[in-house]
PDB file of N, CA and C in Angstrom:
ATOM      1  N   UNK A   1      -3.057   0.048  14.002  1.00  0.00           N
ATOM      2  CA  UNK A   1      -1.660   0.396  14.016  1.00  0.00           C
ATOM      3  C   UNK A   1      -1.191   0.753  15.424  1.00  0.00           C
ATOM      4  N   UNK A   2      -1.851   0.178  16.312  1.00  0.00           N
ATOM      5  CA  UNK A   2      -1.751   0.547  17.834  1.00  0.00           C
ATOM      6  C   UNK A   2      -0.123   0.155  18.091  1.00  0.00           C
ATOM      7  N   UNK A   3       0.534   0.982  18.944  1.00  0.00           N
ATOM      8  CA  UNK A   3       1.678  -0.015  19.089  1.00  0.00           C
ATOM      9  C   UNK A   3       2.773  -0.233  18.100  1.00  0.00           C
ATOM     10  N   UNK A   4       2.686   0.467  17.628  1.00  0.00           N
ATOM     11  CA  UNK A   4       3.583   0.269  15.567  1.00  0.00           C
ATOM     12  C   UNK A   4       4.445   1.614  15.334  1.00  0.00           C
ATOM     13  N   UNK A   5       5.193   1.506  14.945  1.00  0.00           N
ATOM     14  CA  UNK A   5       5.520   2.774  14.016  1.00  0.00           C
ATOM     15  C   UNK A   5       4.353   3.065  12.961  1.00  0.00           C
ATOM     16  N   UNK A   6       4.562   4.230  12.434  1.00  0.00           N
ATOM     17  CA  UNK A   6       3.748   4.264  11.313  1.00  0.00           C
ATOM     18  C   UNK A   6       3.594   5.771  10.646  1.00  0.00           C
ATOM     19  N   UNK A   7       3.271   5.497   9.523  1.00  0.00           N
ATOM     20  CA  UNK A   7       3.082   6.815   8.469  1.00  0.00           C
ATOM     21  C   UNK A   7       2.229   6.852   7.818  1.00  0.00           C
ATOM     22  N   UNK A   8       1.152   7.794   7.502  1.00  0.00           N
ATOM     23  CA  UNK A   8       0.338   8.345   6.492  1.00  0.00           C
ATOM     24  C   UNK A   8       0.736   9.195   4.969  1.00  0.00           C
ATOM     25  N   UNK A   9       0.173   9.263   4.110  1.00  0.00           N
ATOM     26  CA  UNK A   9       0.371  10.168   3.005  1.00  0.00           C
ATOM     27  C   UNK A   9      -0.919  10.299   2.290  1.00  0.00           C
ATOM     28  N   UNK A  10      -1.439  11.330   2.616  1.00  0.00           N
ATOM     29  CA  UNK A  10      -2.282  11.282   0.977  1.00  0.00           C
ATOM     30  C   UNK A  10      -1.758  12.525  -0.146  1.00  0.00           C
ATOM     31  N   UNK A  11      -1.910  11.814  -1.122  1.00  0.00           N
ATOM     32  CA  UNK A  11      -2.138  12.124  -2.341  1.00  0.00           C
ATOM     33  C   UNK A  11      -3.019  12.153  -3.272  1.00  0.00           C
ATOM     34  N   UNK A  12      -2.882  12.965  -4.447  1.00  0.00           N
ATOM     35  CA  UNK A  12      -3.815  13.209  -5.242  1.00  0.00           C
ATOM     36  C   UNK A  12      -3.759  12.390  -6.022  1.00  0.00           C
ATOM     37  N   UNK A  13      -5.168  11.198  -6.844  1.00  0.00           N
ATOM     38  CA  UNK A  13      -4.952  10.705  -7.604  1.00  0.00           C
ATOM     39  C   UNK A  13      -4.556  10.550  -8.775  1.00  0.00           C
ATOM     40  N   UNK A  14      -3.379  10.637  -9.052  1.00  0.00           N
ATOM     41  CA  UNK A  14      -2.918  10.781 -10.411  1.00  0.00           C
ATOM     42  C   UNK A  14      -1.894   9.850 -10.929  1.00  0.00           C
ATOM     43  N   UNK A  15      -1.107   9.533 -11.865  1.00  0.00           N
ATOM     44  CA  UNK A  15      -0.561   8.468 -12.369  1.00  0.00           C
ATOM     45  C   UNK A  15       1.156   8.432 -11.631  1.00  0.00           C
ATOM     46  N   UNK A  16       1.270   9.720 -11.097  1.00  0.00           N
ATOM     47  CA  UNK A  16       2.866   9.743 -10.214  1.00  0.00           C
ATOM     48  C   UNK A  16       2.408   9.150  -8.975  1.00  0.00           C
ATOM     49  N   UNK A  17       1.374   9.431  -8.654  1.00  0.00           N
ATOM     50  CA  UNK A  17       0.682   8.758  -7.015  1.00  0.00           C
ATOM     51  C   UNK A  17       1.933   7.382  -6.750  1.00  0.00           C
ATOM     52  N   UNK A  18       1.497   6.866  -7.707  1.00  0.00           N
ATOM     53  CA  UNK A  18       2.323   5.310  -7.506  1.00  0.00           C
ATOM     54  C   UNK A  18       3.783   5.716  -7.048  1.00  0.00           C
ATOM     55  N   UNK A  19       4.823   6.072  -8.143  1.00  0.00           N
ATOM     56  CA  UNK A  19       5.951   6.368  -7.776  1.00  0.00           C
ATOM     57  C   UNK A  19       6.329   7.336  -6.325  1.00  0.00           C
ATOM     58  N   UNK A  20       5.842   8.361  -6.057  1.00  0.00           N
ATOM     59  CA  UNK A  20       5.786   9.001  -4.761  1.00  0.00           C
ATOM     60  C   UNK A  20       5.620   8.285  -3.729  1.00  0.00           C
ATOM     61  N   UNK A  21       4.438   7.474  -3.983  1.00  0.00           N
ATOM     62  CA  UNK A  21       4.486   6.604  -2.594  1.00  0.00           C
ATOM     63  C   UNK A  21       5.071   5.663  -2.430  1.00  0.00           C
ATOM     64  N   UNK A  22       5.933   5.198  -3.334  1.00  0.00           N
ATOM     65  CA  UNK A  22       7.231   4.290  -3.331  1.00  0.00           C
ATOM     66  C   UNK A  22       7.949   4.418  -2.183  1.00  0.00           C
ATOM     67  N   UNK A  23       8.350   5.760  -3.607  1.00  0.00           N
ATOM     68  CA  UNK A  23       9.664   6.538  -2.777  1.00  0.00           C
ATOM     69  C   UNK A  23       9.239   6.861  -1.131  1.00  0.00           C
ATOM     70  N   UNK A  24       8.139   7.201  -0.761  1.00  0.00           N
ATOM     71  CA  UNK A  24       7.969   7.862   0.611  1.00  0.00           C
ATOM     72  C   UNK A  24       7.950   6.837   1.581  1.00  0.00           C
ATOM     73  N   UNK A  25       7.464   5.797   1.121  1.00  0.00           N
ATOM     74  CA  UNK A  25       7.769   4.334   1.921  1.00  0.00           C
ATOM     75  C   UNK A  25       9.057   3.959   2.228  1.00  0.00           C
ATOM     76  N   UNK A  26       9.764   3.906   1.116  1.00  0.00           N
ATOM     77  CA  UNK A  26      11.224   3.223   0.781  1.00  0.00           C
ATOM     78  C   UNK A  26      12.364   4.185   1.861  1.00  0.00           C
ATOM     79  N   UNK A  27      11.665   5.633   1.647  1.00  0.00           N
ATOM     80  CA  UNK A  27      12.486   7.172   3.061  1.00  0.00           C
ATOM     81  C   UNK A  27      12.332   6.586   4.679  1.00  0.00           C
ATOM     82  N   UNK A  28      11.331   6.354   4.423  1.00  0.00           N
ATOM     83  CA  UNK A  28      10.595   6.133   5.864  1.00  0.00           C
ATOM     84  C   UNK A  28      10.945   4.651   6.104  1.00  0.00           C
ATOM     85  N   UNK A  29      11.010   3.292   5.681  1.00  0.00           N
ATOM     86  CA  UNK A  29      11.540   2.518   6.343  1.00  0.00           C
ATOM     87  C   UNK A  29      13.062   2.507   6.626  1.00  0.00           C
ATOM     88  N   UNK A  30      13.766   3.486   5.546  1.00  0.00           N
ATOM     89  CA  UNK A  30      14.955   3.978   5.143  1.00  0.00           C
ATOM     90  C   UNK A  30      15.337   4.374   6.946  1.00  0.00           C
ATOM     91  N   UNK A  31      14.869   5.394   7.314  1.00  0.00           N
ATOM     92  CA  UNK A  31      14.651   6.383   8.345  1.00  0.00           C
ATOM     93  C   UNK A  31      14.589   5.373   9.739  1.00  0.00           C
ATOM     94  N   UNK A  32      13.994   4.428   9.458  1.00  0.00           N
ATOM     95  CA  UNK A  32      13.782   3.210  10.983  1.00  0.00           C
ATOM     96  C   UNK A  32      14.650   2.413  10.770  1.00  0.00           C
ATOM     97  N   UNK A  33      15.984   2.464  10.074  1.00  0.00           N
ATOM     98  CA  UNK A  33      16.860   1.411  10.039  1.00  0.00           C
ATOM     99  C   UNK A  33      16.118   0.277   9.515  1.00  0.00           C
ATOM    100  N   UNK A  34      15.427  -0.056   8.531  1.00  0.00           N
ATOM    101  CA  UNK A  34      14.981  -1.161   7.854  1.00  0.00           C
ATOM    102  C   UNK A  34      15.609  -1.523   6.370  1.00  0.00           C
ATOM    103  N   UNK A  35      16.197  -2.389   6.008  1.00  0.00           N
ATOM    104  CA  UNK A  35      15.925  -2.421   4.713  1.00  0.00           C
ATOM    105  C   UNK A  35      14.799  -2.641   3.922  1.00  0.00           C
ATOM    106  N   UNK A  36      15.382  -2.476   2.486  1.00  0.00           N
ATOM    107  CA  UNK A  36      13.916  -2.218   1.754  1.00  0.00           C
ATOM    108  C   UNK A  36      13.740  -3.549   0.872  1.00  0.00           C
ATOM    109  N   UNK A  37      12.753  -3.918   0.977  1.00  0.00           N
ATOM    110  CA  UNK A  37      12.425  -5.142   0.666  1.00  0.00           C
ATOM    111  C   UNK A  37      12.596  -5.106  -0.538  1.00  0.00           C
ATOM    112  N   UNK A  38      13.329  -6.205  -1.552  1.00  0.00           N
ATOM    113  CA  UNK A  38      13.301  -6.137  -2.983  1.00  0.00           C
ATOM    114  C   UNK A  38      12.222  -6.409  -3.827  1.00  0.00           C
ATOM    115  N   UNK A  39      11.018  -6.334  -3.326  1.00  0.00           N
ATOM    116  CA  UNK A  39       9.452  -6.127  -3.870  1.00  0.00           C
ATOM    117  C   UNK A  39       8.453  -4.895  -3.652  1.00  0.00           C
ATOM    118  N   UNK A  40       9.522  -4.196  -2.689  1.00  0.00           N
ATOM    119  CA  UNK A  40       8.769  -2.963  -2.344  1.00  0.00           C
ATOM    120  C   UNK A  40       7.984  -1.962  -3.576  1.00  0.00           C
ATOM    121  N   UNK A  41       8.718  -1.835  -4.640  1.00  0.00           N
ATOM    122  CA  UNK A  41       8.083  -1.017  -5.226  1.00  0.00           C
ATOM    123  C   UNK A  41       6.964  -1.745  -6.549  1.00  0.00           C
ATOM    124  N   UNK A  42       7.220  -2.257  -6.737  1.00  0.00           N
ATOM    125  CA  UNK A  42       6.415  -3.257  -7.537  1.00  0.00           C
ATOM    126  C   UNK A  42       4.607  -3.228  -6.573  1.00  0.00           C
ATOM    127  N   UNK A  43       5.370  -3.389  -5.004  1.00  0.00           N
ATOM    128  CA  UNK A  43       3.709  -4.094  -4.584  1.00  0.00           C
ATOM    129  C   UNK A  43       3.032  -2.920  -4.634  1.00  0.00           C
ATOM    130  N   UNK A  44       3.787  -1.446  -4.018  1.00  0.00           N
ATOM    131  CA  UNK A  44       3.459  -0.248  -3.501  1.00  0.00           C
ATOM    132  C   UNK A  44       3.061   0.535  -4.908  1.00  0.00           C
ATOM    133  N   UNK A  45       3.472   0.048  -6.168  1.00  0.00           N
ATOM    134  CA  UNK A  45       2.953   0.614  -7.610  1.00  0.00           C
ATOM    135  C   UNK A  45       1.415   0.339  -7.671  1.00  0.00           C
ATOM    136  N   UNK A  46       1.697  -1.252  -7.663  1.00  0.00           N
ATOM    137  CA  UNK A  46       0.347  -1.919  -7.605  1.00  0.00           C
ATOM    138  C   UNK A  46      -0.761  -1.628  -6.921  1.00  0.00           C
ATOM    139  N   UNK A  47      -0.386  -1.643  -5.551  1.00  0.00           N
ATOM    140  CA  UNK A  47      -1.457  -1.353  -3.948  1.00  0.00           C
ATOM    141  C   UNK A  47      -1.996   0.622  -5.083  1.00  0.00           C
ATOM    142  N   UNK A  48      -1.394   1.319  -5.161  1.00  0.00           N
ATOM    143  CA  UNK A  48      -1.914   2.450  -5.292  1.00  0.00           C
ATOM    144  C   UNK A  48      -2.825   2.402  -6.847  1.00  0.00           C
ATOM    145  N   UNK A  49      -2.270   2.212  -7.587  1.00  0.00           N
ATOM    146  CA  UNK A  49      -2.861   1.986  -8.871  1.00  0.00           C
ATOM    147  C   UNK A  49      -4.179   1.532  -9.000  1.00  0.00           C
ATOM    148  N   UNK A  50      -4.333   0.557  -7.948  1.00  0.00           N
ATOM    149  CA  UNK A  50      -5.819   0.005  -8.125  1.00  0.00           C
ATOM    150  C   UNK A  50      -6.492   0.987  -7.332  1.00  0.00           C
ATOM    151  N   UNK A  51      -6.232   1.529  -6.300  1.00  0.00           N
ATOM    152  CA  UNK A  51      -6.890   2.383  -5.655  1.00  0.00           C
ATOM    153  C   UNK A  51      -6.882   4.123  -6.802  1.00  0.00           C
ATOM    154  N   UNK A  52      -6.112   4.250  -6.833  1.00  0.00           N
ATOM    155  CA  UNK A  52      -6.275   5.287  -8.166  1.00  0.00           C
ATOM    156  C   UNK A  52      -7.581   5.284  -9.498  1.00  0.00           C
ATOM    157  N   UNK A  53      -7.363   4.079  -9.813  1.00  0.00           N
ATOM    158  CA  UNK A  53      -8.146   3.480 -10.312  1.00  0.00           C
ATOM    159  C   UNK A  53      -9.754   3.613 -10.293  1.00  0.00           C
ATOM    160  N   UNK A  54      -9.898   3.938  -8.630  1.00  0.00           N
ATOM    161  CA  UNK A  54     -11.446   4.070  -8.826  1.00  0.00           C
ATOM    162  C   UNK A  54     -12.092   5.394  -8.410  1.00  0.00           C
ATOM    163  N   UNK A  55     -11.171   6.533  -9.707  1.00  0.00           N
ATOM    164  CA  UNK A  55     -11.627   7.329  -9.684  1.00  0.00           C
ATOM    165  C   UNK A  55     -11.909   8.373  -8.856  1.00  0.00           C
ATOM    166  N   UNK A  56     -11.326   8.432  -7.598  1.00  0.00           N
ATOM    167  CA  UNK A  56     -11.520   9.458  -6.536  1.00  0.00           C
ATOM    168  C   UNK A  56     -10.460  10.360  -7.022  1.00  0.00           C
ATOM    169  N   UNK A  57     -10.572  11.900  -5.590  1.00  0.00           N
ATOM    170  CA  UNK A  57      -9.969  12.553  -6.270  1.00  0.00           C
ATOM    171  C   UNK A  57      -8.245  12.758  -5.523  1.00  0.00           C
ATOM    172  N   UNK A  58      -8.717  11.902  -4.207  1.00  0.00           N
ATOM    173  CA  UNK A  58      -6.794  11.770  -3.680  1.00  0.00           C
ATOM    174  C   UNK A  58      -7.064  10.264  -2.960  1.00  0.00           C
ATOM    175  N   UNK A  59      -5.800   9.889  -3.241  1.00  0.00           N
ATOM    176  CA  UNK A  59      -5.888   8.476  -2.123  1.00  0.00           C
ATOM    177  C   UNK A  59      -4.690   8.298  -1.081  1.00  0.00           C
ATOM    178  N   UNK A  60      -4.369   7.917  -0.133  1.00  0.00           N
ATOM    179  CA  UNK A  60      -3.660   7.981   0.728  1.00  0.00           C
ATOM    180  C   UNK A  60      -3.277   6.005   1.351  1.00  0.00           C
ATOM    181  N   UNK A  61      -1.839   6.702   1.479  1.00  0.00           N
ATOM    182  CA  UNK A  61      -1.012   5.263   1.790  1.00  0.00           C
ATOM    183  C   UNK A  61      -0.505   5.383   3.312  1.00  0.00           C
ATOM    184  N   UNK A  62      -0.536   4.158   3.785  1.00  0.00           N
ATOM    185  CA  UNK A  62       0.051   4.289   5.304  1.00  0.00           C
ATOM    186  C   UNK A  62       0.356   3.299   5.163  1.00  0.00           C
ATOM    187  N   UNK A  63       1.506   3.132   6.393  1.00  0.00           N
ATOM    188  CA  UNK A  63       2.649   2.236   6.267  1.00  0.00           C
ATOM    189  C   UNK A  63       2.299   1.912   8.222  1.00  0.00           C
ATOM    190  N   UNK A  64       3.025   0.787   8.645  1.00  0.00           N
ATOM    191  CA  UNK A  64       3.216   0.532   9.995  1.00  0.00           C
ATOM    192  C   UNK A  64       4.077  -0.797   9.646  1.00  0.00           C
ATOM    193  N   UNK A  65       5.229  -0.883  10.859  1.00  0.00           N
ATOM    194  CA  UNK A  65       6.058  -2.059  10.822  1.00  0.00           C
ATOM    195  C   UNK A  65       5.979  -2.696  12.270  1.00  0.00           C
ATOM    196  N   UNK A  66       6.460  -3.711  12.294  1.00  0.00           N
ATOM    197  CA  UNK A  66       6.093  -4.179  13.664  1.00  0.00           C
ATOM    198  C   UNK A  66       7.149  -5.789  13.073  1.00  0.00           C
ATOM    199  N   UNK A  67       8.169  -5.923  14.260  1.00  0.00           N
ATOM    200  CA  UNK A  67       9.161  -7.323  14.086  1.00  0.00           C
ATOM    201  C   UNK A  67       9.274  -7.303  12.589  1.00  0.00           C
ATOM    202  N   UNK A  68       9.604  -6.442  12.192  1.00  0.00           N
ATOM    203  CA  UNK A  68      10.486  -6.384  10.642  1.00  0.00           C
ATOM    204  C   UNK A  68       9.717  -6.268   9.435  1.00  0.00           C
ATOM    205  N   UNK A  69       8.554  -6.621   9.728  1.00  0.00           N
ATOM    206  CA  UNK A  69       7.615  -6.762   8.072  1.00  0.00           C
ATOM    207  C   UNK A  69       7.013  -5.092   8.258  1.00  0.00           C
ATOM    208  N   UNK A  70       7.108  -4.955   7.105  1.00  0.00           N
ATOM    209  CA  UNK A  70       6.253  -3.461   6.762  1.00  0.00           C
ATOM    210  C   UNK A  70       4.396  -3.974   6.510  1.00  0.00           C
ATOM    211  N   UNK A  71       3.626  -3.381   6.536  1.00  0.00           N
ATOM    212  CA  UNK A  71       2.470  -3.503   6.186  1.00  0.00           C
ATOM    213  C   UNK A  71       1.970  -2.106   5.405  1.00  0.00           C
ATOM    214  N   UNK A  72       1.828  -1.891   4.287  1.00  0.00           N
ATOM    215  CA  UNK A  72       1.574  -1.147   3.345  1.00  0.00           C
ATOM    216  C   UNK A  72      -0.311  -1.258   2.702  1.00  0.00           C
ATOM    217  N   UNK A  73      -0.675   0.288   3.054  1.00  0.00           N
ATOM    218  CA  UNK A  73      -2.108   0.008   3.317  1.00  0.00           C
ATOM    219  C   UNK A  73      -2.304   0.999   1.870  1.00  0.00           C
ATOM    220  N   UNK A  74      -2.981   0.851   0.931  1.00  0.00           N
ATOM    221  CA  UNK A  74      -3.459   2.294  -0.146  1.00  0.00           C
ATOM    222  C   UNK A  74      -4.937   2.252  -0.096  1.00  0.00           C
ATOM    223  N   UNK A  75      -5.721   3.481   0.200  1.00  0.00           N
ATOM    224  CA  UNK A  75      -7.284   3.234   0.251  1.00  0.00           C
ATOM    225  C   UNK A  75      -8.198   4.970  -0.586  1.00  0.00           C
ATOM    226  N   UNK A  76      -8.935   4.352  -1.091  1.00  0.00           N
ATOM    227  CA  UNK A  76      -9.216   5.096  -2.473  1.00  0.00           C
ATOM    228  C   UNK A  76     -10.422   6.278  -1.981  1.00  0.00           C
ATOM    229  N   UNK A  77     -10.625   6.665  -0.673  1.00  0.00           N
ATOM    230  CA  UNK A  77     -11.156   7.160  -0.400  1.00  0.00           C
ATOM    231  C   UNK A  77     -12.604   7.907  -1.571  1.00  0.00           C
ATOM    232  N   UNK A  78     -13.256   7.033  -2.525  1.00  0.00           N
ATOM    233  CA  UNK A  78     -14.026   6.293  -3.189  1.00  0.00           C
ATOM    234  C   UNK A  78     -15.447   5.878  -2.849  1.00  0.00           C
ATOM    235  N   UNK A  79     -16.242   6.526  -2.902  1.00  0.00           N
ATOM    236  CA  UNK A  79     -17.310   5.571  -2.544  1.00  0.00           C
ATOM    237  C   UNK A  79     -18.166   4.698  -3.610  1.00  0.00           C
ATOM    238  N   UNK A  80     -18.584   3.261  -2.756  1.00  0.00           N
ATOM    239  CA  UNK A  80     -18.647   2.644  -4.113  1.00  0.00           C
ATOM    240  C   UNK A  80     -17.931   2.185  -5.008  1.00  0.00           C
ATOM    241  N   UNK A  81     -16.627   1.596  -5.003  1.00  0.00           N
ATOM    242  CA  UNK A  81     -15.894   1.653  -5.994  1.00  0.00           C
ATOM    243  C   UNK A  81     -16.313   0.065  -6.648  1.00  0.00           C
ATOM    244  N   UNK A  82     -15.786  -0.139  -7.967  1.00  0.00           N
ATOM    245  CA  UNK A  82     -16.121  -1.901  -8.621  1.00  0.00           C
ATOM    246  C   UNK A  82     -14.894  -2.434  -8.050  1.00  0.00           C
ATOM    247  N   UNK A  83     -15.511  -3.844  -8.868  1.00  0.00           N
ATOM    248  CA  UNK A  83     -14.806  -5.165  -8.761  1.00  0.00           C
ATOM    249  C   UNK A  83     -13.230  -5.202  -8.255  1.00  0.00           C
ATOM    250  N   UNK A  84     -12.400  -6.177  -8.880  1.00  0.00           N
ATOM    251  CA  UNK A  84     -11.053  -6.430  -8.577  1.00  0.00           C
ATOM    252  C   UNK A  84     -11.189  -6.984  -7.765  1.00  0.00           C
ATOM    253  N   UNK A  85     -11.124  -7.692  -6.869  1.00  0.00           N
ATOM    254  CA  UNK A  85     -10.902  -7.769  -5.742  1.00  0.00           C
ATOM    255  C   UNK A  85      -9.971  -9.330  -5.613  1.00  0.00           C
ATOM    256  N   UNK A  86     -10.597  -9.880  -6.175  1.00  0.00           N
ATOM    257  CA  UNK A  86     -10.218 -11.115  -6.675  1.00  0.00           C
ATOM    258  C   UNK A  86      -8.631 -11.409  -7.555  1.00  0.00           C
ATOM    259  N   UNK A  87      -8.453 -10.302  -8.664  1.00  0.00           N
ATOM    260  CA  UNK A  87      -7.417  -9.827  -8.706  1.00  0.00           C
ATOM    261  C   UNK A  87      -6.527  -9.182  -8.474  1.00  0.00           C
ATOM    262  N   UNK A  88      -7.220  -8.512  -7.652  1.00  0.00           N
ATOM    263  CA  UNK A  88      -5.755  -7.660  -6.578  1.00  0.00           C
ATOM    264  C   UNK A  88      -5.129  -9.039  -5.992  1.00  0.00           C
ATOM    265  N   UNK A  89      -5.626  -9.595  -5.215  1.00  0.00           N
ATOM    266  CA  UNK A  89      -5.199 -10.447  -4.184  1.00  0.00           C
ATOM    267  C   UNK A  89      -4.009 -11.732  -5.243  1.00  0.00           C
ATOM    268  N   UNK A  90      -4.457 -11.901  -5.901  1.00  0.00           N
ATOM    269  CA  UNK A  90      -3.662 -13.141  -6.907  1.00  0.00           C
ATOM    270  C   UNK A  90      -2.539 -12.037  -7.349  1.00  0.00           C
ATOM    271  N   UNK A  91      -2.500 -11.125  -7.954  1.00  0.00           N
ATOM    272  CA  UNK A  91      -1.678 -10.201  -8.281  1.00  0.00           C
ATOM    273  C   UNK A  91      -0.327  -9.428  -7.125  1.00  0.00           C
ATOM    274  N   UNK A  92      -1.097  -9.718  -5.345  1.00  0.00           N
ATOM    275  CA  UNK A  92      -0.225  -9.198  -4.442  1.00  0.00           C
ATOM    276  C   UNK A  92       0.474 -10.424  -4.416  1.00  0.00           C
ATOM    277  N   UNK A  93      -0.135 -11.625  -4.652  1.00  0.00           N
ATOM    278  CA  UNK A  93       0.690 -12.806  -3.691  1.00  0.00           C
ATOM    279  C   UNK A  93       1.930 -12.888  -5.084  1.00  0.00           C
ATOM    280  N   UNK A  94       1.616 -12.721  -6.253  1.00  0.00           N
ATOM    281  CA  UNK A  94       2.838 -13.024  -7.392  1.00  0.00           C
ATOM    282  C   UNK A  94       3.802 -12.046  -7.072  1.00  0.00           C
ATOM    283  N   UNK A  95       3.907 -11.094  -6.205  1.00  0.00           N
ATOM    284  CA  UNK A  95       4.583  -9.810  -6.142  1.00  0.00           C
ATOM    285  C   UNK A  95       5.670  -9.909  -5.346  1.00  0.00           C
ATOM    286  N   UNK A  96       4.835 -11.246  -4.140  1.00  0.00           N
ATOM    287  CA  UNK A  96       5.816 -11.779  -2.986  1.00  0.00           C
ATOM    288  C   UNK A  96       5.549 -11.115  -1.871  1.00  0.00           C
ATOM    289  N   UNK A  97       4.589 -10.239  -1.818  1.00  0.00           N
ATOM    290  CA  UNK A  97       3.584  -9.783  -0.410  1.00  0.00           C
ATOM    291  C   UNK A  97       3.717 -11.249   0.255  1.00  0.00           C
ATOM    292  N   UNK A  98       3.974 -10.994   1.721  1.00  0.00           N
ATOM    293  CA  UNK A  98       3.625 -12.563   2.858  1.00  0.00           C
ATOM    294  C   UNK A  98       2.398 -12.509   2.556  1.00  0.00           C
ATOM    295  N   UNK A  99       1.528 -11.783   3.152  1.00  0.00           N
ATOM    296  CA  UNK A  99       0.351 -11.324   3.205  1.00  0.00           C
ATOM    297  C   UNK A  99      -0.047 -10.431   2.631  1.00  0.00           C
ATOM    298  N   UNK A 100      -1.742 -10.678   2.397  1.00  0.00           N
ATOM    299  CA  UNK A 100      -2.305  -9.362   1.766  1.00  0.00           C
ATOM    300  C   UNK A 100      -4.303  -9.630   1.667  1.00  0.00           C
ATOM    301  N   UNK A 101      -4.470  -8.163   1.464  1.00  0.00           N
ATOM    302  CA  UNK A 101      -5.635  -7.886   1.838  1.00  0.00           C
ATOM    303  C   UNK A 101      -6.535  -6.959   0.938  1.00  0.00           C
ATOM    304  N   UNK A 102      -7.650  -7.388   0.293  1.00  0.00           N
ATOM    305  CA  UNK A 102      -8.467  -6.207  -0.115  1.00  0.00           C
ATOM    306  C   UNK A 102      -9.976  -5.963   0.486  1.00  0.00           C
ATOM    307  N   UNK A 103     -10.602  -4.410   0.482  1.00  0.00           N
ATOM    308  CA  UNK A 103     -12.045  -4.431   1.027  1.00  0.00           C
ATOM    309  C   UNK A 103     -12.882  -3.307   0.775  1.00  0.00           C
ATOM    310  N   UNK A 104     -13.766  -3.374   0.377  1.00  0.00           N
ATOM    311  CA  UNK A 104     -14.918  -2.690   0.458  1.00  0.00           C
ATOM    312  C   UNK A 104     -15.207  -1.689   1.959  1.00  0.00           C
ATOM    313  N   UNK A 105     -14.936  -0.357   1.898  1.00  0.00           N
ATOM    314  CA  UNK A 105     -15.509   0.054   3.223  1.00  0.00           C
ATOM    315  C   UNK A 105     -16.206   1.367   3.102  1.00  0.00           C
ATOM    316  N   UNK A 106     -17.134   2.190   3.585  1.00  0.00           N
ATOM    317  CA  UNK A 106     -17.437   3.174   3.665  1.00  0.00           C
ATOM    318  C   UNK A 106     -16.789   3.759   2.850  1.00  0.00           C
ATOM    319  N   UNK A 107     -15.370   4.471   3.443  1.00  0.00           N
ATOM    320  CA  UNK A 107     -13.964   5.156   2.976  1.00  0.00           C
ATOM    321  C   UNK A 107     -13.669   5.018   1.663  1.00  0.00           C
ATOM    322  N   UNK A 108     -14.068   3.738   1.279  1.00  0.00           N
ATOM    323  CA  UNK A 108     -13.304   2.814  -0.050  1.00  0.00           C
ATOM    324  C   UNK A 108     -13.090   2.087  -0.472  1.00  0.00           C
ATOM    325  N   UNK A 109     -11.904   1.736  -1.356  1.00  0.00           N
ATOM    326  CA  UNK A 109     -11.444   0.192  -1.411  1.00  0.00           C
ATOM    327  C   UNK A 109     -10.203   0.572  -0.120  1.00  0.00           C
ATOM    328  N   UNK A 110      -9.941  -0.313   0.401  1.00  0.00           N
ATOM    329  CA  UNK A 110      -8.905  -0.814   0.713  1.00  0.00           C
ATOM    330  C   UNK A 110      -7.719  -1.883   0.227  1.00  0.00           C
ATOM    331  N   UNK A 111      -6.472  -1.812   0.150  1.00  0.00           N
ATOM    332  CA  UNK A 111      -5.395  -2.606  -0.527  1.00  0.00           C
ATOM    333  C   UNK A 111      -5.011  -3.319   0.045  1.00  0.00           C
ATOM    334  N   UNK A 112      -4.340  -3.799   1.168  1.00  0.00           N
ATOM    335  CA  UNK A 112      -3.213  -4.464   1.714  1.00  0.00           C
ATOM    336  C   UNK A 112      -2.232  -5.375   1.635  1.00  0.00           C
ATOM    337  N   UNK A 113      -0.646  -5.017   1.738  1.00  0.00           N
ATOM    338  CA  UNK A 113      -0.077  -6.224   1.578  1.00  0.00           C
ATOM    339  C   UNK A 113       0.978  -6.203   2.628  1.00  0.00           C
ATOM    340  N   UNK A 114       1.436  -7.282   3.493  1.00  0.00           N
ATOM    341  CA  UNK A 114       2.836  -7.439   3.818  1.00  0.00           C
ATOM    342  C   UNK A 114       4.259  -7.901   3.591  1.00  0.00           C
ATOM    343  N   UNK A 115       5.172  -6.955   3.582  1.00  0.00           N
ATOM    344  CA  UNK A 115       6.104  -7.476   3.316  1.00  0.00           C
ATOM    345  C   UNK A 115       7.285  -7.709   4.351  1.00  0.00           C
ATOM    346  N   UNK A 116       8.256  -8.632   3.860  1.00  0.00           N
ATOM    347  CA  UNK A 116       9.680  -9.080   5.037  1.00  0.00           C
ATOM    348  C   UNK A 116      10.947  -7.699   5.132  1.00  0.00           C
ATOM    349  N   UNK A 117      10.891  -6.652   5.556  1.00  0.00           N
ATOM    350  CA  UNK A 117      12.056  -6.082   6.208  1.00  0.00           C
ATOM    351  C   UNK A 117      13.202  -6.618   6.615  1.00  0.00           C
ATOM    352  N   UNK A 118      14.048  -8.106   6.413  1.00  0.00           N
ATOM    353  CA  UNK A 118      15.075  -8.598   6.560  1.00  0.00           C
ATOM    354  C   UNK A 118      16.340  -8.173   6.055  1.00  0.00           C
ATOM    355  N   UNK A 119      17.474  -8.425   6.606  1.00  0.00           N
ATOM    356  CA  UNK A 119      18.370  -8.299   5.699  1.00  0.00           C
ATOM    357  C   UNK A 119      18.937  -9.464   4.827  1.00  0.00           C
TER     358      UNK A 119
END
């Protein structure tokens, strides 16, 4: 995120996780003069949910924009977590993410997707 705007959040895993980090995304690109992408909350439900999902006890979302696209990160701070992975990714691209990303790391799973900030 060198070079980027950008924001962190963690939260506790629980079933509002999703909606909060909507909303805290949707403030914050709100806040940089961006509009909000009309897939934003759909992907940002999704991106957290699966990371919720594997059972840890908070997970945390960060955001960075750079030439208009947001990049929306959720990681399950998890160790070990299962599968999906395969379906996250088919599931971000139906959402209308440009891009997107999932991974296995130390930390967790990792989520990723990008989206267009246009008007």
């Amino acid at each position: 995120m060198a070079n980027r705007r950008g924001a962190t959040w963690s939260l506790e895993a629980q079933p509002w996780a999703g909606p909060k980090a909507a909303a805290n995304v949707a403030k914050r690109l709100a806040k940089w003069g961006l509009p909000r992408p009309a897939e934003l909350d759909d992907v940002v439900l999704f991106l957290v949910s699966t990371v919720v999902a594997d059972g840890g006890r908070h997970i945390s979302v960060h955001l960075a924009e750079q030439d208009h696209q947001a990049l929306v990160l959720a990681l399950s701070h998890q160790a070990e977590p299962g599968g999906l992975q395969d379906a996250v990714l088919a599931r971000l691209h139906e959402l209308g993410s440009v891009s997107c990303g999932t991974e296995i790391t130390p930390e967790g799973r990792q989520n990723w997707a990008v989206l267009h900030c246009d008007a």
